[in-house]
Protein backbone atom coordinates (compact mmCIF):
# COMPACT_ATOMS: atom_id res chain seq x y z
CA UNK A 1 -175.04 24.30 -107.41
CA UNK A 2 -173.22 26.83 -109.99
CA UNK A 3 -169.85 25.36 -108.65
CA UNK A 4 -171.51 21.88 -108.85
CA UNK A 5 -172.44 22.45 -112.56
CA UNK A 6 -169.45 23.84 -113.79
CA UNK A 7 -167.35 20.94 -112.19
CA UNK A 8 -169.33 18.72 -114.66
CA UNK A 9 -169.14 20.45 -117.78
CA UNK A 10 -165.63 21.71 -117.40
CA UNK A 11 -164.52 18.55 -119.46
CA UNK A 12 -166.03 19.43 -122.26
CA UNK A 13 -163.90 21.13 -124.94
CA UNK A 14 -166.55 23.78 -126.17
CA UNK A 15 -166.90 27.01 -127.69
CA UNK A 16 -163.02 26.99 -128.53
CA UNK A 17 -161.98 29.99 -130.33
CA UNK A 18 -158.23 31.57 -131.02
CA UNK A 19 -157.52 33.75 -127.63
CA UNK A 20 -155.05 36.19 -126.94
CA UNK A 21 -153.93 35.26 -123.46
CA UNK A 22 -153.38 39.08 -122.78
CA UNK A 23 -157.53 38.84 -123.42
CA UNK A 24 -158.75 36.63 -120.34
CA UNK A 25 -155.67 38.33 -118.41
CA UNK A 26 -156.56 41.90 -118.61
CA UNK A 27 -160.84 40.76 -118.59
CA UNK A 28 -160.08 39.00 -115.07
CA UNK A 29 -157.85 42.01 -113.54
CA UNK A 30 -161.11 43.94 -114.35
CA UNK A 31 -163.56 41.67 -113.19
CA UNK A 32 -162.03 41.30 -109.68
CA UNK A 33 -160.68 44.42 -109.46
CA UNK A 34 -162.94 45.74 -106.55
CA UNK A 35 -161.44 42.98 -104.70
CA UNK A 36 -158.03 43.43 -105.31
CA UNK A 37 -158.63 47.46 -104.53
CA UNK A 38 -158.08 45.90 -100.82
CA UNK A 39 -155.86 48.52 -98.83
CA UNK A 40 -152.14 47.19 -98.28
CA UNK A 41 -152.76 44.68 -101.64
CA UNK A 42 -150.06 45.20 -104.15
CA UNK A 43 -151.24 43.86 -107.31
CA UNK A 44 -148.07 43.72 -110.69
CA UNK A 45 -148.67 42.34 -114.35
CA UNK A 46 -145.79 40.89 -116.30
CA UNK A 47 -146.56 40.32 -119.75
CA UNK A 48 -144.34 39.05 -121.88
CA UNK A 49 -144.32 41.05 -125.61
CA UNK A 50 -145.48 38.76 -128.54
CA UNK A 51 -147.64 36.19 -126.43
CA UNK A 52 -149.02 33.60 -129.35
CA UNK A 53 -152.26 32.82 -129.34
CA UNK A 54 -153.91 30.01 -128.01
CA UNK A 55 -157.38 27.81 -128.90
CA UNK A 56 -159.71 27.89 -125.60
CA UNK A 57 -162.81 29.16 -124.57
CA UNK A 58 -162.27 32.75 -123.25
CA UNK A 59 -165.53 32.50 -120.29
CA UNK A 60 -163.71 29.06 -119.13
CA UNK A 61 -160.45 30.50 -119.03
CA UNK A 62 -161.40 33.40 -117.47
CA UNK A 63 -163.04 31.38 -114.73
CA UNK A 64 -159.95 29.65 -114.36
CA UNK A 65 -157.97 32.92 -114.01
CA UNK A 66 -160.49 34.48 -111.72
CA UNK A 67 -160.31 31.60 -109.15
CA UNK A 68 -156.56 31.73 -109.16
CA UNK A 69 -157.00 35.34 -107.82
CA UNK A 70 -159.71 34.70 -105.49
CA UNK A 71 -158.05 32.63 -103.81
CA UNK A 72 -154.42 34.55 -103.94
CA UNK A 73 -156.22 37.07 -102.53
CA UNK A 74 -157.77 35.24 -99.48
CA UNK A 75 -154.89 33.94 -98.57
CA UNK A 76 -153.44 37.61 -97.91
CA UNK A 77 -156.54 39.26 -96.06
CA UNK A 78 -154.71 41.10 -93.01
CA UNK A 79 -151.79 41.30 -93.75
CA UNK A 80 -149.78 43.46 -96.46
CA UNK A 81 -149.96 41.21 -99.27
CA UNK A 82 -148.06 41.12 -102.95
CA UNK A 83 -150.18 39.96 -105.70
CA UNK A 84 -148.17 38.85 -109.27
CA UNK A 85 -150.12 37.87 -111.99
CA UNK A 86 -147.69 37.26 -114.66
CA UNK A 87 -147.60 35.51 -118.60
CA UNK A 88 -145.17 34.54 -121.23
CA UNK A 89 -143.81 31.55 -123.09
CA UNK A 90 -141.62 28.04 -122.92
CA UNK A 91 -140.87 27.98 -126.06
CA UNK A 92 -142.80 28.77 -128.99
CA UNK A 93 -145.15 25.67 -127.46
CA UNK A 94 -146.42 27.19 -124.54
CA UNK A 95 -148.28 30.45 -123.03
CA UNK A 96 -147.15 29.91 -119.06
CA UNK A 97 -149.52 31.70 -116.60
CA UNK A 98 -148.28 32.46 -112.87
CA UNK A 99 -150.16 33.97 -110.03
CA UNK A 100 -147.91 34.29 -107.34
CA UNK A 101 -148.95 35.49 -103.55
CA UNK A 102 -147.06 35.91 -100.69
CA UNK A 103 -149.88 34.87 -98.27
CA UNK A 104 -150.39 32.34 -95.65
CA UNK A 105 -149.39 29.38 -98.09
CA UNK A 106 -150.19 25.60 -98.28
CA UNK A 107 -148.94 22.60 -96.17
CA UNK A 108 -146.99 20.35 -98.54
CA UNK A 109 -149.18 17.62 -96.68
CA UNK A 110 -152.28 19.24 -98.79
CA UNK A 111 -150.68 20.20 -102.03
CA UNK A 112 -152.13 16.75 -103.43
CA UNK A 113 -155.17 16.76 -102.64
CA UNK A 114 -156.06 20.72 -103.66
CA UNK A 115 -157.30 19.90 -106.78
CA UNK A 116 -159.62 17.03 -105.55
CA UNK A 117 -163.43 17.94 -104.98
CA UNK A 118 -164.96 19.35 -102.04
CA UNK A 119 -161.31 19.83 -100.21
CA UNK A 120 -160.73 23.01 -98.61
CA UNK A 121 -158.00 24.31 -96.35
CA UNK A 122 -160.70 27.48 -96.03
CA UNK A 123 -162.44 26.48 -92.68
CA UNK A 124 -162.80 30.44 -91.89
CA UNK A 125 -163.63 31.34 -95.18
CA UNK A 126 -166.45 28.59 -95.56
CA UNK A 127 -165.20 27.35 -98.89
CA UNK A 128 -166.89 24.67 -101.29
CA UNK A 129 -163.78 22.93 -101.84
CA UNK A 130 -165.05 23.24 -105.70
CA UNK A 131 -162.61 26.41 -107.28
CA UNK A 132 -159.21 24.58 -107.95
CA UNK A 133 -161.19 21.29 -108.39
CA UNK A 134 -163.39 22.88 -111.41
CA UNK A 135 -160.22 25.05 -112.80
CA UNK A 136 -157.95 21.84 -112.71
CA UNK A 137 -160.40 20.24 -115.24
CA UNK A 138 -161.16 23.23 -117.47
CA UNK A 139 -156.83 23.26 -117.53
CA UNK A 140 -156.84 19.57 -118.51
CA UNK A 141 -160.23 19.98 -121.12
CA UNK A 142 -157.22 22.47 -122.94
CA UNK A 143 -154.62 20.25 -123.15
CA UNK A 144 -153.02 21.98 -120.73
CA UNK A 145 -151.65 21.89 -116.89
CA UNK A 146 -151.79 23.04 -113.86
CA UNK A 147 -149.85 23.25 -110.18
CA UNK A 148 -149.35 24.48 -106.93
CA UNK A 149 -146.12 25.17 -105.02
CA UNK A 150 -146.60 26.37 -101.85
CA UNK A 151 -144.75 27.04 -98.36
CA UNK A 152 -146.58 27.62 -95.16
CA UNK A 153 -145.94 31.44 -94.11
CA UNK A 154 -144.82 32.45 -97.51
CA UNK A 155 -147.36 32.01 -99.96
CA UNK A 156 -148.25 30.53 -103.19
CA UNK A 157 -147.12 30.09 -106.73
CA UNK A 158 -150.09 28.50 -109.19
CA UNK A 159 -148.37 27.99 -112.90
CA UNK A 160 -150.96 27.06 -115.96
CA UNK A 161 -149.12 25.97 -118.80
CA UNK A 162 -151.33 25.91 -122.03
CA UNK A 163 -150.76 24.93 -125.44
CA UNK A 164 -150.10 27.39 -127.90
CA UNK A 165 -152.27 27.38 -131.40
CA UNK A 166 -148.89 27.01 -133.28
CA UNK A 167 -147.72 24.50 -130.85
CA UNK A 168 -150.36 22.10 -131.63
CA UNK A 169 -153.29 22.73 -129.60
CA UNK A 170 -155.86 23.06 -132.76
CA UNK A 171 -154.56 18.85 -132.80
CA UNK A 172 -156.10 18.45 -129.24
């Protein structure tokens, strides 16, 4: 029902403040890191220096970010996994977020419909089908974007482009 909730408010532009990206970043790494204290789970930052800032709302964002690395994470259980979570800039327009995995990976027959509700590739993990769905429309409520590339076997690379404050997000 939370899930369910959040997939209907996540259009809604409120609460926007100025963020530091570094911010939601470093408050996610702590709020999963029991989770990513899994043995054989390699977990590296890259952060660029100088990130600009960006207009959002810092508990949607963080939502967002948490998701990402719920789901990285899942997708390496048993096996020795390699966790990236990294941020900088295109430009003076854009703060680009990657989380990058090397787990079991996405068919390119699914990479369409991962963002649509209630779709799961999760059948042993007894998924909702409602995280990607819910953080593709908190992305788009920011002006911003979101995607998947993905190979079977070698894992997953999700890349959130948002709008920087100087770049014209405070027009959005």
């Amino acid at each position: 029902v939370g899930k369910m909730l959040l997939l209907s408010e996540a259009r809604q532009a409120n609460g926007f403040a100025e963020l530091r990206p570094t911010d939601w970043l470093r408050d996610a790494l702590n709020e999963r890191r029991n989770a990513l204290q899994t043995p054989g789970l390699e977990v590296t930052e890259q952060v660029a220096p100088s990130l600009p800032s960006v207009l959002g709302n810092h508990a949607q964002l963080l939502h967002v970010l948490c998701e990402l690395i719920d789901n990285a994470e899942k997708a390496m259980r048993g096996k020795p996994g390699k966790l990236l979570v990294a941020l900088d800039t295109l430009g003076e327009e854009l703060v680009r977020l990657r989380v990058i995995d090397n787990g079991r990976g996405i068919a390119k027959e699914h990479l369409e419909q991962v963002f649509e509700p209630f779709f799961t590739t999760k059948e042993d993990w007894h998924g909702q089908g409602l995280g990607l769905a819910v953080a593709y429309r908190i992305i788009e409520a920011h002006s911003g974007s979101i995607k998947l590339d993905s190979k079977p076997g070698e894992g997953t690379t999700v890349t959130v482009l948002l709008p920087t404050k100087r770049g014209g997000a405070h027009l959005a």
